[in-house]
N, C-alpha and C. Protein backbone atom coordinates (compact mmCIF):
# COMPACT_ATOMS: atom_id res chain seq x y z
N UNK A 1 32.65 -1.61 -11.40
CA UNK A 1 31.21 -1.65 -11.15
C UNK A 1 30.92 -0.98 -9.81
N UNK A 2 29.88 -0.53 -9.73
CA UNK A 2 29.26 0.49 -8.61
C UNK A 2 28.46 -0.47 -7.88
N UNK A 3 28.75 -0.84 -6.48
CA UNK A 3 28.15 -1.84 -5.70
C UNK A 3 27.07 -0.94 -4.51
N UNK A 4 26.12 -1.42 -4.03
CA UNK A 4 25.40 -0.83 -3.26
C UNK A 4 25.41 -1.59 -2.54
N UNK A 5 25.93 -1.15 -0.89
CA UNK A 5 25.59 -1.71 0.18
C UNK A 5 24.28 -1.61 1.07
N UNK A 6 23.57 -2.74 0.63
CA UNK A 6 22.62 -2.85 1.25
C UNK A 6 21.81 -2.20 2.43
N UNK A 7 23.01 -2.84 3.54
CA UNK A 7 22.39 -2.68 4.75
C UNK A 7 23.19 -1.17 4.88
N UNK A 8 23.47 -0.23 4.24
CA UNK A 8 23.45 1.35 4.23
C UNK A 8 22.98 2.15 3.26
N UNK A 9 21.72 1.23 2.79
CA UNK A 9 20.95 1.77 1.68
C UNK A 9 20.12 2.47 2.75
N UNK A 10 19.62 3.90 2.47
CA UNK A 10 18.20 4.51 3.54
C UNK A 10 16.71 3.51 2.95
N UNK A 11 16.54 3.50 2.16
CA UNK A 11 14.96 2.87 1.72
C UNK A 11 15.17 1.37 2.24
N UNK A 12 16.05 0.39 2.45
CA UNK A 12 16.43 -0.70 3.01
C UNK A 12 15.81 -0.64 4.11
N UNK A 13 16.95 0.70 4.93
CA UNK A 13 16.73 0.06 6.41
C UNK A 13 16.02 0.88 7.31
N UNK A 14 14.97 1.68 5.84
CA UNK A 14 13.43 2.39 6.69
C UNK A 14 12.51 1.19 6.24
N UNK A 15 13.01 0.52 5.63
CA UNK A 15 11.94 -0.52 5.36
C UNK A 15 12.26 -1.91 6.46
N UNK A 16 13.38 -2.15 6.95
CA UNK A 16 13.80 -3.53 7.69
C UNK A 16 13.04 -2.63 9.35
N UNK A 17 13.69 -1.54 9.51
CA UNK A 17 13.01 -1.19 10.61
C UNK A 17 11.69 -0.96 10.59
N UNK A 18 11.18 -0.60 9.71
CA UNK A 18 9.52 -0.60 9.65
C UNK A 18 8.86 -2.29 10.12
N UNK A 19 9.26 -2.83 9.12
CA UNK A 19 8.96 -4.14 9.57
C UNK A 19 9.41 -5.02 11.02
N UNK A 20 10.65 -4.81 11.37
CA UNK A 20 10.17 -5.11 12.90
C UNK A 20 9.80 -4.34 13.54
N UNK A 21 9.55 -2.52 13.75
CA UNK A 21 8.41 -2.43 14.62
C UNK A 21 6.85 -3.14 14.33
N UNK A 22 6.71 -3.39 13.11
CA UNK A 22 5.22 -3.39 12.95
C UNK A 22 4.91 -4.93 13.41
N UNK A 23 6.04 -5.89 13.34
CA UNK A 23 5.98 -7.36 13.93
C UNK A 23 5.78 -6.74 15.44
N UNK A 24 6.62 -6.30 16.11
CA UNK A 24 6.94 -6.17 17.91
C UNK A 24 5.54 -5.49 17.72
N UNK A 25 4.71 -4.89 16.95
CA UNK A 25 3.38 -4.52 17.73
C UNK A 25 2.52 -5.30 16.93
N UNK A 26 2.35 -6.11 16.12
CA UNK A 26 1.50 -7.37 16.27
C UNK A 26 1.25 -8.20 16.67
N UNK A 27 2.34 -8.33 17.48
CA UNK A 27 2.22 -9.61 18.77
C UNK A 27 1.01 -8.74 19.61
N UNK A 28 1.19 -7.53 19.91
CA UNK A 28 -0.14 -7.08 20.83
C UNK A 28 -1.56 -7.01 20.45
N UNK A 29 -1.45 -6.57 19.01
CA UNK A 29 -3.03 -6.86 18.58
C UNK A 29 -3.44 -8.07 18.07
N UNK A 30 -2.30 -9.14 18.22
CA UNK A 30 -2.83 -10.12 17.46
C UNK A 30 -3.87 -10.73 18.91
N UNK A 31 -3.63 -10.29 20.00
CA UNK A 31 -4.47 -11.03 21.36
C UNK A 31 -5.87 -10.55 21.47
N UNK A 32 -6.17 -9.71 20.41
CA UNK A 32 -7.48 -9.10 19.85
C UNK A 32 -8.03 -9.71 18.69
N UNK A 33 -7.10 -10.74 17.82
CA UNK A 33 -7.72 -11.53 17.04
C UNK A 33 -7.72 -10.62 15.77
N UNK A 34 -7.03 -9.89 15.63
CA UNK A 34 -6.45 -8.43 14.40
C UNK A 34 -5.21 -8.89 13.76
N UNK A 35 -4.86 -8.32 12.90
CA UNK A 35 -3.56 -8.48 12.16
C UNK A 35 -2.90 -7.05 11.94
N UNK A 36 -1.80 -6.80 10.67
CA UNK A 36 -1.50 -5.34 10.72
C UNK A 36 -2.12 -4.86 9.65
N UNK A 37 -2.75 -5.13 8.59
CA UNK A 37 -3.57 -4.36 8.09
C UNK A 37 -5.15 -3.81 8.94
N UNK A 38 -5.69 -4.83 9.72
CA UNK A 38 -6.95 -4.83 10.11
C UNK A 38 -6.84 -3.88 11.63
N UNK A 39 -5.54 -3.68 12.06
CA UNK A 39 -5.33 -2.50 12.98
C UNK A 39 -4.70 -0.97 12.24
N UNK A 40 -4.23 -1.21 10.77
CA UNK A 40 -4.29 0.03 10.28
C UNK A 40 -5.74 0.75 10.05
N UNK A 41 -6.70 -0.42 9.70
CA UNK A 41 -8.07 0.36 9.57
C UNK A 41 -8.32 0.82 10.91
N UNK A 42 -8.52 -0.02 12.31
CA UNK A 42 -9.06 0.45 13.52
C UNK A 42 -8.44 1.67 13.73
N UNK A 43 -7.05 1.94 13.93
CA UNK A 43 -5.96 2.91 13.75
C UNK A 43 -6.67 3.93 13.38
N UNK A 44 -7.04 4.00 11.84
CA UNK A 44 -7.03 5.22 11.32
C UNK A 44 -8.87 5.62 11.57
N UNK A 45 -9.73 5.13 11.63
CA UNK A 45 -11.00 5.28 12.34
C UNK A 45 -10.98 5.55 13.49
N UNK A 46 -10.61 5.05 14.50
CA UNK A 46 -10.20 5.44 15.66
C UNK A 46 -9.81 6.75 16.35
N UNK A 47 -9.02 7.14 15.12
CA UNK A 47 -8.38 9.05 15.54
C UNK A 47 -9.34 10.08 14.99
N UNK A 48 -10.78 9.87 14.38
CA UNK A 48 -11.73 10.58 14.31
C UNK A 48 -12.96 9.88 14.78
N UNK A 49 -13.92 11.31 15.24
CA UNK A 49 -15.44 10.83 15.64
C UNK A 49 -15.77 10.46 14.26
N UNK A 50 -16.15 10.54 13.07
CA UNK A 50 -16.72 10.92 12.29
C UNK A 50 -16.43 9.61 11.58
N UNK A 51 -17.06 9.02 10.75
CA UNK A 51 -16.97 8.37 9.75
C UNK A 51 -15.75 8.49 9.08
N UNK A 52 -14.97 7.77 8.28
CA UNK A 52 -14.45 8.14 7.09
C UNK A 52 -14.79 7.05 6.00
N UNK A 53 -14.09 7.25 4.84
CA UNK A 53 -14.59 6.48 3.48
C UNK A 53 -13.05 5.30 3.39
N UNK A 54 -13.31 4.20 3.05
CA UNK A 54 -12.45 3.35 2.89
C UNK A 54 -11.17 3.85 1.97
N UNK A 55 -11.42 4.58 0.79
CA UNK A 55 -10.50 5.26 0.34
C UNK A 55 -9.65 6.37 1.23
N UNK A 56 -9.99 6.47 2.30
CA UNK A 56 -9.33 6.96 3.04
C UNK A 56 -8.23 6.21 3.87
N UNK A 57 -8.93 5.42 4.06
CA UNK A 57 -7.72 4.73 4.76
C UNK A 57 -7.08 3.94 4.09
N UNK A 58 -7.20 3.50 2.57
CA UNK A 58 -6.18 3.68 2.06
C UNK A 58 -4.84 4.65 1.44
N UNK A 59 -5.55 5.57 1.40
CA UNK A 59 -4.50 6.93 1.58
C UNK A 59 -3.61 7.27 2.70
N UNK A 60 -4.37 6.80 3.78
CA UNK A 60 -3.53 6.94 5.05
C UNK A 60 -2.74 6.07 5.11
N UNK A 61 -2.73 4.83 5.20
CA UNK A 61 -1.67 3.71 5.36
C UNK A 61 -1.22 3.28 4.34
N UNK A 62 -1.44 3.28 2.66
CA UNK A 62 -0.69 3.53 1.91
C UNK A 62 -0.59 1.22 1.79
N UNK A 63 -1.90 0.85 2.22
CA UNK A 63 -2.38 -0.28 1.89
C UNK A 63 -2.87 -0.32 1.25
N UNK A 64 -2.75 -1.52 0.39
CA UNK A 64 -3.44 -1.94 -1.11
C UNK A 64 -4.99 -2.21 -0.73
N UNK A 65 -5.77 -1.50 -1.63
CA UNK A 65 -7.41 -1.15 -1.43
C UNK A 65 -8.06 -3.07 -1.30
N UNK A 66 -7.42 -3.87 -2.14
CA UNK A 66 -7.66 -5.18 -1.40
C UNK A 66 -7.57 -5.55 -0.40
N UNK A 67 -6.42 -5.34 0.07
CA UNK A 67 -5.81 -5.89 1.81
C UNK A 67 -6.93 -4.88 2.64
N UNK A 68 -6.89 -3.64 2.23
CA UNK A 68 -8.21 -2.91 3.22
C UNK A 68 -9.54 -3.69 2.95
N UNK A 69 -9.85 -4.14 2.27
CA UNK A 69 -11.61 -4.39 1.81
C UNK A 69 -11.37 -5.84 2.53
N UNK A 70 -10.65 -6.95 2.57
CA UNK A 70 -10.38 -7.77 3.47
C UNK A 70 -10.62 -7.54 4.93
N UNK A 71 -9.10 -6.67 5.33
CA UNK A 71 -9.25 -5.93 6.74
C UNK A 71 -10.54 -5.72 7.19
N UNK A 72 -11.53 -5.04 6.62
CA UNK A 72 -12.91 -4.17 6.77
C UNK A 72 -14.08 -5.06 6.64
N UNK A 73 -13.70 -6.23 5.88
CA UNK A 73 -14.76 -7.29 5.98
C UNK A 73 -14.29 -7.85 7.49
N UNK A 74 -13.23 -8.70 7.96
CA UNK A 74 -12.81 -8.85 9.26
C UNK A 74 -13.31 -8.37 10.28
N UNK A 75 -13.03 -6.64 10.19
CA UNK A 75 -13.12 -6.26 11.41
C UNK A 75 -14.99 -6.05 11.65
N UNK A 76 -15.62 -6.10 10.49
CA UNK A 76 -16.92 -6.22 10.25
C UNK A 76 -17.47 -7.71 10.87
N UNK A 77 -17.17 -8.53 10.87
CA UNK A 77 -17.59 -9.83 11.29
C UNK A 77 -17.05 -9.75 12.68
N UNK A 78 -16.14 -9.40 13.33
CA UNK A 78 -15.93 -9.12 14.36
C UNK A 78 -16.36 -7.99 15.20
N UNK A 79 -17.35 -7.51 14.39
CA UNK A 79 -18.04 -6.12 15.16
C UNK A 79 -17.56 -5.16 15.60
N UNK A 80 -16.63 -4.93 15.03
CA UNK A 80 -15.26 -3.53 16.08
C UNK A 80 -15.86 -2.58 14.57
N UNK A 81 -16.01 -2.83 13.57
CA UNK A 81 -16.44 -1.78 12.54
C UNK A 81 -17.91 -2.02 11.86
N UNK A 82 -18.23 -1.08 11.31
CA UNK A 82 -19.76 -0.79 10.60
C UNK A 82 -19.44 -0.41 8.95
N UNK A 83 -20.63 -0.69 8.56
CA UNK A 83 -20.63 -0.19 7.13
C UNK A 83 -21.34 1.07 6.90
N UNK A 84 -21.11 2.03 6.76
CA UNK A 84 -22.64 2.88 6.24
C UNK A 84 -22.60 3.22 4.97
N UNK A 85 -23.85 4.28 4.35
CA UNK A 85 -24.31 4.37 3.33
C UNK A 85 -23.23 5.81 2.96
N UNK A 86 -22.90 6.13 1.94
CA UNK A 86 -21.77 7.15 1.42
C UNK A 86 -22.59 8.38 1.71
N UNK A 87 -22.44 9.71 1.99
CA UNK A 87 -22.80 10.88 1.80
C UNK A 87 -23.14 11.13 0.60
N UNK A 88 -22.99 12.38 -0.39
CA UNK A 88 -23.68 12.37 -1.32
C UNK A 88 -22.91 11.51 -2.32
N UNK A 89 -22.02 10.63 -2.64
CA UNK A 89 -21.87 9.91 -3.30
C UNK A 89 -22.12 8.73 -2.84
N UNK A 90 -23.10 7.75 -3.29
CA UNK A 90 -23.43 6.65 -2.92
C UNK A 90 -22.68 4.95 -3.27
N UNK A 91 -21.86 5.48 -4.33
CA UNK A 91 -20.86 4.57 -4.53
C UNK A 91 -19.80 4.01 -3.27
N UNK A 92 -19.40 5.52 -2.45
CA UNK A 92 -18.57 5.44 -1.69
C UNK A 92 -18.95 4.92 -0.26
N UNK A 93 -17.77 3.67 0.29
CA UNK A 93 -18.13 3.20 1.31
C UNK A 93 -17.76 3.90 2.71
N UNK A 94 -18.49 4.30 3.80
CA UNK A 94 -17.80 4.79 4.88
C UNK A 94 -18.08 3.94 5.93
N UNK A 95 -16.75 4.27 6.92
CA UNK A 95 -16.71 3.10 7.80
C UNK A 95 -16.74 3.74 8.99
N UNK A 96 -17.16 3.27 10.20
CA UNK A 96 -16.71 3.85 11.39
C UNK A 96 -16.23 2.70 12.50
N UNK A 97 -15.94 2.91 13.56
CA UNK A 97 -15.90 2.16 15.04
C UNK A 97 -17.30 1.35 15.84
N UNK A 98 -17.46 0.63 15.83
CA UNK A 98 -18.57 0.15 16.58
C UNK A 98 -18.19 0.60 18.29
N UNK A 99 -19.20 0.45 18.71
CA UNK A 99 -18.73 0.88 20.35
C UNK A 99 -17.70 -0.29 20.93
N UNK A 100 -17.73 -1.20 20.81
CA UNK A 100 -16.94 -2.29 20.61
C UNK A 100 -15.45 -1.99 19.95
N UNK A 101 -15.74 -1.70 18.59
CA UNK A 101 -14.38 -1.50 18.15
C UNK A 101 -13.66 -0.39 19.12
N UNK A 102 -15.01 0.93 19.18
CA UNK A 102 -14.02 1.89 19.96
C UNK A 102 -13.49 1.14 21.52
N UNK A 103 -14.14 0.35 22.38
CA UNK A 103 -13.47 -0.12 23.28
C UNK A 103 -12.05 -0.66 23.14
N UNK A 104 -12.08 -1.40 21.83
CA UNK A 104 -10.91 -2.32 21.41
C UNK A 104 -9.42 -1.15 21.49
N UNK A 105 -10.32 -0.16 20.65
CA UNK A 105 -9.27 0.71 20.18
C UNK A 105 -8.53 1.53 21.16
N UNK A 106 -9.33 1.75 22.61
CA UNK A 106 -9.43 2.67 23.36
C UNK A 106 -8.58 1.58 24.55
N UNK A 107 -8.30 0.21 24.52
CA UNK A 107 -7.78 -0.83 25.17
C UNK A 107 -6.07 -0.77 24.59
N UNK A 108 -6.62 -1.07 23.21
CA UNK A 108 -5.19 -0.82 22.64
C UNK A 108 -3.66 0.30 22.44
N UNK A 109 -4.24 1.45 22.47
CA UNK A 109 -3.46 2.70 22.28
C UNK A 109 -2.72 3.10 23.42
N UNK A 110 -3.10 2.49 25.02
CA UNK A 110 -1.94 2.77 25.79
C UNK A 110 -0.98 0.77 25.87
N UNK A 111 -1.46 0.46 25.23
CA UNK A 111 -0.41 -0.92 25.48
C UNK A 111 0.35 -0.37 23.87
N UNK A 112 0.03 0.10 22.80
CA UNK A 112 0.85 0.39 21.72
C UNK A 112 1.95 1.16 22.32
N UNK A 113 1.64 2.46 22.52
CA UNK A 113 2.08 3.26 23.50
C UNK A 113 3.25 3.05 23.67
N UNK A 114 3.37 1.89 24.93
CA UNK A 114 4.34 1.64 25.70
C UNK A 114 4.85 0.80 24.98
N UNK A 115 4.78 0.22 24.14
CA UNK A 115 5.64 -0.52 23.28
C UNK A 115 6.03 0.52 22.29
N UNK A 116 5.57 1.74 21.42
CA UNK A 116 6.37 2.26 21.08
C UNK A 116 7.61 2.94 21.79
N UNK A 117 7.38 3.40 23.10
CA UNK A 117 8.37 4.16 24.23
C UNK A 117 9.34 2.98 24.27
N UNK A 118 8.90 1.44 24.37
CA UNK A 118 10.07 0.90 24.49
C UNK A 118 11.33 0.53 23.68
N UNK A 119 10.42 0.28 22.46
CA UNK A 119 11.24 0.80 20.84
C UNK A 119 12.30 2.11 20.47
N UNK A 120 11.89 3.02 21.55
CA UNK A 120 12.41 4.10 20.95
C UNK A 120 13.26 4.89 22.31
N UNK A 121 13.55 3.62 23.71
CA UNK A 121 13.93 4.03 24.86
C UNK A 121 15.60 4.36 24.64
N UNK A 122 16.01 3.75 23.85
CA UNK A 122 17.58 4.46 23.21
C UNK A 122 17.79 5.81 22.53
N UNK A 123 16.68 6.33 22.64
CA UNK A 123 16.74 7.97 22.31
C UNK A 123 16.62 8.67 23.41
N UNK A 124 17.18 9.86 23.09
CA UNK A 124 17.12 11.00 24.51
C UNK A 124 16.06 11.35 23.82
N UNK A 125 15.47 12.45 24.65
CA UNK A 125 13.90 13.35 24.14
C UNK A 125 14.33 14.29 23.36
N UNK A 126 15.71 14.60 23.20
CA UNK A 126 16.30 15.50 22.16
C UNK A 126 16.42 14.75 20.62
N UNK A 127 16.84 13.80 20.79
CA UNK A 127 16.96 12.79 19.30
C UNK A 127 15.25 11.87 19.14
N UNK A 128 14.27 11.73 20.29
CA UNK A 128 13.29 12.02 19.71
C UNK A 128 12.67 12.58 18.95
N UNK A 129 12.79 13.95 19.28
CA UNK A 129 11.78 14.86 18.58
C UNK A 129 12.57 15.34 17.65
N UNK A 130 13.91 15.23 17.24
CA UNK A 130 14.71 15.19 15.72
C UNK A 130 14.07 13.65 14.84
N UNK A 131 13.66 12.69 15.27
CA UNK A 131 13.52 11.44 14.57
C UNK A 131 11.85 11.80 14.46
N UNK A 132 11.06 12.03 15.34
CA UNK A 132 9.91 12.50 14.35
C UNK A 132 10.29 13.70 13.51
N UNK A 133 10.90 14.56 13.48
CA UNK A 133 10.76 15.77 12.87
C UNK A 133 11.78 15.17 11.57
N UNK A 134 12.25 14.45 11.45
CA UNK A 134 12.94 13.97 10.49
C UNK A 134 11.90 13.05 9.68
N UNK A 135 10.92 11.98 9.76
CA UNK A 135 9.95 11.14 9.70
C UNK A 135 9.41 12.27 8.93
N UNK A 136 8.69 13.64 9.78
CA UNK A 136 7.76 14.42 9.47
C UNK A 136 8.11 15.01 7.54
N UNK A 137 9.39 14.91 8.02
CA UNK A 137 10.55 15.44 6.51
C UNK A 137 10.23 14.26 5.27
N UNK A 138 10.90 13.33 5.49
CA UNK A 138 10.40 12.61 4.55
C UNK A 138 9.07 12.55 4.26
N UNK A 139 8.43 11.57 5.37
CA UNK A 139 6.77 11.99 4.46
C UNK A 139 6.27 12.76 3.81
N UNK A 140 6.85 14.00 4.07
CA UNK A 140 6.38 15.33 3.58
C UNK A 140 7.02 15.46 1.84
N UNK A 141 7.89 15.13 1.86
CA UNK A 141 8.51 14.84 0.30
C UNK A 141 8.24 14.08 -0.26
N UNK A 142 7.48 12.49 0.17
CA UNK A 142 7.11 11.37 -0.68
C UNK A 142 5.50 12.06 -0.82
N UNK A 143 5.11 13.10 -0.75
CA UNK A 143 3.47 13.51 -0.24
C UNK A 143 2.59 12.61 0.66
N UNK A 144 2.79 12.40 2.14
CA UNK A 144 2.18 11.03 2.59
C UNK A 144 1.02 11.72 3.59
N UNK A 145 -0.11 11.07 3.24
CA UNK A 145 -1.04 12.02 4.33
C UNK A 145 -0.62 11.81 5.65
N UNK A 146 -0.56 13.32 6.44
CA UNK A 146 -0.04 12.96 7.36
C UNK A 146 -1.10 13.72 8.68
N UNK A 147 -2.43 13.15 8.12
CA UNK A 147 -3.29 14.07 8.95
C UNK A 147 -3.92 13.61 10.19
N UNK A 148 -3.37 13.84 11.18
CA UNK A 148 -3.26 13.55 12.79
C UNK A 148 -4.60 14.33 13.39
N UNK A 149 -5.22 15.33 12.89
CA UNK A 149 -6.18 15.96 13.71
C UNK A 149 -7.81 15.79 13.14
N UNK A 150 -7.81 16.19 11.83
CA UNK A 150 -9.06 15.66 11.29
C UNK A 150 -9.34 15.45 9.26
């Protein structure tokens, strides 16, 4: 019989390491009264001026459209996000940052920051930028949006 070792499976232990970075940075937003879905929405609103549509950020974080519509009610009662009316499709919900949220968001991203640098202080800047450019590789083969600018 053909045994698979676990802990040298790749999908294992992109998934065990995913999950404790995403614990080691919920301890920081949780002091904002957020969780990790409800900072994937701020997250991904956050890196544009512009509105986007909730189906968006489920595309981006690759969260179940429930756990977002939760998240988005949350961060809605907590005033860090807005609802508006869809562009020309009116079905569709778009969300943005409240000035609030953007403070939150704009509080948060250098304390993430430095907790990612500290996560990743066992790399030289040479095996850095191989471990994103490797990241960049996979995503790019599972098709994962990987849109950083707009």
């Amino acid at each position: 019989m053909d045994r698979l070792n676990l802990l040298s499976f790749s999908p294992f232990r992109l998934n065990r390491l995913a999950t404790e970075f995403s614990q080691a940075l919920a301890a920081d937003y949780a002091r904002f009264g957020i969780d990790i879905p409800e900072w994937r929405v701020l997250a991904t609103l956050g890196q544009h001026d512009d509105p986007r549509s909730a189906a968006y950020v489920v595309r981006c974080t690759r969260t179940h459209k429930s756990r977002i519509s939760r998240a988005v009610s949350h961060l809605i009662e907590l005033g860090l996000v807005e609802r508006l009316e869809g562009g020309d499709d009116r079905r569709e919900i778009m969300l943005r940052l409240t000035a609030t949220g953007r403070a939150t968001y704009a509080e948060l991203v250098p304390i993430l920051r430095a907790r990612e640098d500290a996560l990743l202080s066992g790399f030289s800047e040479a095996q850095k930028r191989d471990f994103e450019r490797l990241l960049g590789v996979l995503e790019e083969s599972l098709g994962l949006v990987r849109d950083r600018e707009g």
